[in-house]
Protein backbone atom coordinates (compact mmCIF):
# COMPACT_ATOMS: atom_id res chain seq x y z
CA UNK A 1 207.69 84.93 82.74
CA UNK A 2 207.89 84.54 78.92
CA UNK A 3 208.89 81.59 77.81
CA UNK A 4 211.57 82.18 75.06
CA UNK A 5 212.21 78.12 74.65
CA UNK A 6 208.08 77.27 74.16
CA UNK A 7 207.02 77.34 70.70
CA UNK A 8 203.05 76.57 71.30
CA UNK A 9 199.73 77.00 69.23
CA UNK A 10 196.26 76.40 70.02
CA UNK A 11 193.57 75.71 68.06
CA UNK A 12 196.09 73.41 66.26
CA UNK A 13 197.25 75.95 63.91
CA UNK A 14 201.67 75.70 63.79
CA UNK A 15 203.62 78.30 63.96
CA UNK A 16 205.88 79.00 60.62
CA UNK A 17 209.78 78.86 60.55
CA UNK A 18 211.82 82.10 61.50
CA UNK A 19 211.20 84.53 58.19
CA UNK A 20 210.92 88.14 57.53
CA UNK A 21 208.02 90.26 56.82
CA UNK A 22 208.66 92.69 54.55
CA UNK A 23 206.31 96.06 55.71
CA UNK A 24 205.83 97.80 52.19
CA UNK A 25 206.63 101.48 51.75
CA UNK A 26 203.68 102.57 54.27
CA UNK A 27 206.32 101.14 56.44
CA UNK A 28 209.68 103.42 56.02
CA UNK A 29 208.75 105.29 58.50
CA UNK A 30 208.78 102.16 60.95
CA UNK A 31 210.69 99.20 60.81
CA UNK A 32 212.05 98.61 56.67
CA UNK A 33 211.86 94.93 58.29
CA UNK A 34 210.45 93.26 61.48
CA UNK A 35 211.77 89.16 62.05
CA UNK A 36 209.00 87.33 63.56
CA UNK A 37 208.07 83.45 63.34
CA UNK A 38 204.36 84.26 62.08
CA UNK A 39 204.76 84.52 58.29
CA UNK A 40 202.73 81.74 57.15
CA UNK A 41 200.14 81.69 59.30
CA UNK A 42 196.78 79.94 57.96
CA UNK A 43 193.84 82.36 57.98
CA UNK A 44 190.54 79.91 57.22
CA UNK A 45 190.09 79.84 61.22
CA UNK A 46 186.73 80.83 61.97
CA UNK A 47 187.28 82.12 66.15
CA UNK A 48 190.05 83.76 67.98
CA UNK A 49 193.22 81.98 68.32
CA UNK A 50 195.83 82.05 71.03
CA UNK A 51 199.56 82.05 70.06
CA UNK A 52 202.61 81.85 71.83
CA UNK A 53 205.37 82.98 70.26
CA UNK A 54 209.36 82.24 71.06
CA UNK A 55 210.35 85.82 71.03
CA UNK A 56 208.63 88.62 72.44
CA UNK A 57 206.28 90.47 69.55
CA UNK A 58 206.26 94.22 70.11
CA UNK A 59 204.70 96.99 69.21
CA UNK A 60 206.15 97.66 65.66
CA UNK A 61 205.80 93.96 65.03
CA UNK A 62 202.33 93.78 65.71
CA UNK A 63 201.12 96.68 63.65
CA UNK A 64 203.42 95.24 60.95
CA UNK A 65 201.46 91.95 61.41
CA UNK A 66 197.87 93.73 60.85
CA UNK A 67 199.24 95.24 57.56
CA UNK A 68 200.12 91.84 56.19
CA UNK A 69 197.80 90.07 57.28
CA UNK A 70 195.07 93.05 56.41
CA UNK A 71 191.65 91.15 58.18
CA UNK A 72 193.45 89.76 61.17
CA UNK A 73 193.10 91.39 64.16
CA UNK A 74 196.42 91.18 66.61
CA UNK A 75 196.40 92.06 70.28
CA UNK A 76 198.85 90.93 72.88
CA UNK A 77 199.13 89.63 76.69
CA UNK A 78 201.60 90.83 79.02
CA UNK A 79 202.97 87.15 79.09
CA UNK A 80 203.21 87.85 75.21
CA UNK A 81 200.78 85.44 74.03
CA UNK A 82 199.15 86.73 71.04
CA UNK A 83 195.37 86.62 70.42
CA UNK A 84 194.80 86.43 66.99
CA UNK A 85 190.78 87.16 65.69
CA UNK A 86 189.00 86.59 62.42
CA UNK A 87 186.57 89.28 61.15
CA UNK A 88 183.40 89.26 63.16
CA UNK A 89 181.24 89.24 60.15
CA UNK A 90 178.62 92.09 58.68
CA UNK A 91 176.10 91.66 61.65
CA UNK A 92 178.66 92.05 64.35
CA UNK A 93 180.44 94.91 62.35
CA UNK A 94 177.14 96.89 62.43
CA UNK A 95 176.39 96.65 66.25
CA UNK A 96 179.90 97.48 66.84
CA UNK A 97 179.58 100.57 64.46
CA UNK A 98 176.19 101.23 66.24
CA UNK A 99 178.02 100.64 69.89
CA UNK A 100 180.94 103.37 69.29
CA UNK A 101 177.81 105.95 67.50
CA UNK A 102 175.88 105.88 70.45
CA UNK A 103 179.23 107.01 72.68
CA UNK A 104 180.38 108.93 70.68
CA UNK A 105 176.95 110.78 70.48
CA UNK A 106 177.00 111.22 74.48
CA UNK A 107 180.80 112.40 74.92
CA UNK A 108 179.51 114.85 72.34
CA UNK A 109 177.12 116.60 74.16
CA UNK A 110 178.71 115.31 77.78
CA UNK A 111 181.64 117.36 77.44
CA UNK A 112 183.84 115.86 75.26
CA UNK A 113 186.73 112.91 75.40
CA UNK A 114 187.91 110.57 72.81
CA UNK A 115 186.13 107.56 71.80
CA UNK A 116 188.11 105.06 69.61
CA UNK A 117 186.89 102.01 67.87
CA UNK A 118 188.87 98.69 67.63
CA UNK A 119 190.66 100.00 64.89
CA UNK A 120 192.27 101.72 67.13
CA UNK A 121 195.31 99.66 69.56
CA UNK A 122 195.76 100.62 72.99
CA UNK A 123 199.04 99.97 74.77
CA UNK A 124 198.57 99.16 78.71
CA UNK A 125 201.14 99.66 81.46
CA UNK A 126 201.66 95.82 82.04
CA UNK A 127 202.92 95.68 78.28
CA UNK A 128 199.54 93.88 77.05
CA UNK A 129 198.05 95.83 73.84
CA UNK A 130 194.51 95.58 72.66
CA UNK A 131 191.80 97.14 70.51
CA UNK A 132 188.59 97.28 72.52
CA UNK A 133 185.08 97.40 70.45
CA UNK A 134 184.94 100.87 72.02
CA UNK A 135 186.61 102.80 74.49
CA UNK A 136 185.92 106.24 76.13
CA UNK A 137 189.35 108.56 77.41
CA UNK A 138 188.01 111.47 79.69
CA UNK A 139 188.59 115.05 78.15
CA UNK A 140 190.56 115.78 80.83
CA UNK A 141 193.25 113.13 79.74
CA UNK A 142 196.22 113.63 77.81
CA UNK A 143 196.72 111.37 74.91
CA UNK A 144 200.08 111.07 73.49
CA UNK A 145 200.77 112.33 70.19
CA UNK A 146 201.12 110.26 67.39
CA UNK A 147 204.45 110.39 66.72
CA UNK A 148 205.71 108.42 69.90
CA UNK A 149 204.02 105.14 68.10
CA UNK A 150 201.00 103.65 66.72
CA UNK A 151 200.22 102.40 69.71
CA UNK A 152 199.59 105.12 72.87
CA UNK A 153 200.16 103.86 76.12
CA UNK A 154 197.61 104.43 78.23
CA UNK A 155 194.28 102.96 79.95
CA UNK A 156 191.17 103.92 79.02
CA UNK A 157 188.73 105.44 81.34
CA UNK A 158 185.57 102.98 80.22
CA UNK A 159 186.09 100.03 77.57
CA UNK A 160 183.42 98.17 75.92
CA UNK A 161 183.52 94.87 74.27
CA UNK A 162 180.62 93.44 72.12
CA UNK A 163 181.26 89.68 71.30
CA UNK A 164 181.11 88.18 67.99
CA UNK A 165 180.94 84.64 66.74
CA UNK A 166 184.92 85.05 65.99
CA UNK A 167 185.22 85.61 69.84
CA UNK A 168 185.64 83.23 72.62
CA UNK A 169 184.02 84.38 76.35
CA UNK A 170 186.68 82.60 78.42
CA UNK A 171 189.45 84.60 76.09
CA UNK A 172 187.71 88.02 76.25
CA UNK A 173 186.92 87.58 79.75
CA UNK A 174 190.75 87.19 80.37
CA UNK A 175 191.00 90.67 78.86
CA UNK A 176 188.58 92.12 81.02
CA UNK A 177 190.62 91.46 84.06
CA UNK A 178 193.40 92.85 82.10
CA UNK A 179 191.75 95.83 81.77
CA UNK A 180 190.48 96.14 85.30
CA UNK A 181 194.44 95.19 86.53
CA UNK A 182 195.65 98.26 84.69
CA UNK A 183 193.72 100.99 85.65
CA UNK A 184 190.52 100.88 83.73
CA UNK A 185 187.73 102.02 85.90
CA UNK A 186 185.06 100.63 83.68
CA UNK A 187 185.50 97.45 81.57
CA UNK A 188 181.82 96.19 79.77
CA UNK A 189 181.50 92.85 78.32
CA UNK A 190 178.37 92.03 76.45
CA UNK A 191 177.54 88.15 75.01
CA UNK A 192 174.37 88.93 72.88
CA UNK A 193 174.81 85.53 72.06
CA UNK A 194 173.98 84.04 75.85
CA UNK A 195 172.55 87.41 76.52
CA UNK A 196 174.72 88.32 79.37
CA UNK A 197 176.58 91.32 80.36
CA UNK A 198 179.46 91.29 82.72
CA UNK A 199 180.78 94.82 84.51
CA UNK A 200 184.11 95.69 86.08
CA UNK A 201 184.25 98.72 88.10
CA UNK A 202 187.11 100.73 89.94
CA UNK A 203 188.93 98.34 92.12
CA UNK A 204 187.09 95.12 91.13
CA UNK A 205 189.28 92.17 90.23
CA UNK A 206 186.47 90.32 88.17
CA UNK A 207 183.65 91.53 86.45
CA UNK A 208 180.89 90.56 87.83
CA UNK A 209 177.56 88.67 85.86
CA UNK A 210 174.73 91.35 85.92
CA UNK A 211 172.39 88.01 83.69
CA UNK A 212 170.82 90.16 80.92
CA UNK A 213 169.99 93.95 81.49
CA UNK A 214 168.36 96.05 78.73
CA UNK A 215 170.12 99.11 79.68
CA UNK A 216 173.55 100.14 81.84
CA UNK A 217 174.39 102.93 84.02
CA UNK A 218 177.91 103.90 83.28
CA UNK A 219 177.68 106.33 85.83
CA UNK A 220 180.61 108.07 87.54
CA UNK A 221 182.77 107.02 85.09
CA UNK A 222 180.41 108.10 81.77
CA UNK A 223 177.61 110.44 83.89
CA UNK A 224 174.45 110.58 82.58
CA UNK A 225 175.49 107.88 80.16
CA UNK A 226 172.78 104.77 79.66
CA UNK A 227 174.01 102.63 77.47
CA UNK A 228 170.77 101.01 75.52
CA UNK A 229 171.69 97.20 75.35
CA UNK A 230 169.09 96.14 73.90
CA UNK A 231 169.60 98.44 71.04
CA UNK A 232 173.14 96.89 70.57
CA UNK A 233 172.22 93.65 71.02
CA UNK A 234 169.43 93.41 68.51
CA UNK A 235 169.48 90.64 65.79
CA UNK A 236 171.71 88.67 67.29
CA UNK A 237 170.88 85.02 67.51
CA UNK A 238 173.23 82.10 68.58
């Protein structure tokens, strides 16, 4: 249950007073205003950060968030504890870029389906709302139209995350579950870091430690798709 009453950060990093952020004129649209307790926020942290907030943030709020805080990235829990994540730097921007390319480049010739990037939010059934490194939608899905919100809701057939320094394993490995709990019948998790990659299929609860592998069978879900870790893993160094 959310706790209204708690007013916690971790990482040591306080939440502000009650204020208003004002959303611009991109934001007429939306919300003229949005109240949340987040205003003053400092931004020199250099990994993710959990937040728990006294009021539930929603969807408006968090989009509103991105735009003021422009580098920030905001997802959400369904207990509505926000995860908060610095940039992951030029080296993890370009195997990201390189990890949505080389989907992209299979649904392309596979048949279709939408591939977004984690520019792109994703709203799940149990209310959480994240923005994968990369996630795969079977052409066969309906996506719903912009206009209902920034946010769609819906689960993802596959979703791929590629960690950065900025991210923490025990954080992103909560959001794999997540995933897995709401319908998502392929969640990847790559550490090129510790090289290890972690897969959760259909009706797992965890994902499961497969050590280091150079390349992944996405198969049923992506068929015919190999993902080429090594290829999106390359450079990395701890």
């Amino acid at each position: 249950m959310f706790d209204h009453h708690q007013n916690r950060l971790t990482e040591t990093l306080p939440l502000s007073r009650m204020r208003v952020i004002d959303v611009h004129e991109a934001q007429r649209r939306r919300k003229a205003m949005v109240a949340v307790e987040l205003w003053n926020l400092r931004t020199d942290f250099e990994q993710a950060i959990e937040i728990v907030p006294p009021h539930w943030v929603d969807d408006d709020e968090i989009f509103a968030l991105g735009e003021h805080y422009d580098l920030l990235l905001f997802e959400r829990f369904s207990d509505g504890t926000l995860l908060v994540t610095p940039p992951p730097g030029f080296h993890s921007g370009v195997r990201n870029a390189d990890l949505v390319f080389v989907i992209r480049r299979w649904a392309e010739t596979a048949g279709g389906g939408t591939v977004s990037s984690c520019n792109g939010g994703l709203a799940l059934p149990d209310g959480s709302l994240f923005a994968p490194d990369a996630a795969f939608i079977a052409p066969n899905r309906m996506i719903p139209d912009e206009s209902e919100g920034a946010y769609p809701m819906l689960a993802p057939d596959a979703v791929f995350e590629l960690l950065s320094r900025s991210d923490r394993v025990r954080t992103t490995m909560r959001k794999m579950r997540t995933y897995l709990r709401n319908g998502v019948r392929l969640a990847v998790l790559i550490d090129p870091y510790n090289r290890r990659v972690y897969v959760g299929r259909e009706d797992d609860r965890e994902p499961r430690s497969l050590g280091y592998v150079d390349a992944l069978d996405c198969s049923p879900v992506m068929p015919g798709f190999v993902l080429d870790v090594a290829a999106v893993t390359r450079n990395a160094r701890r």
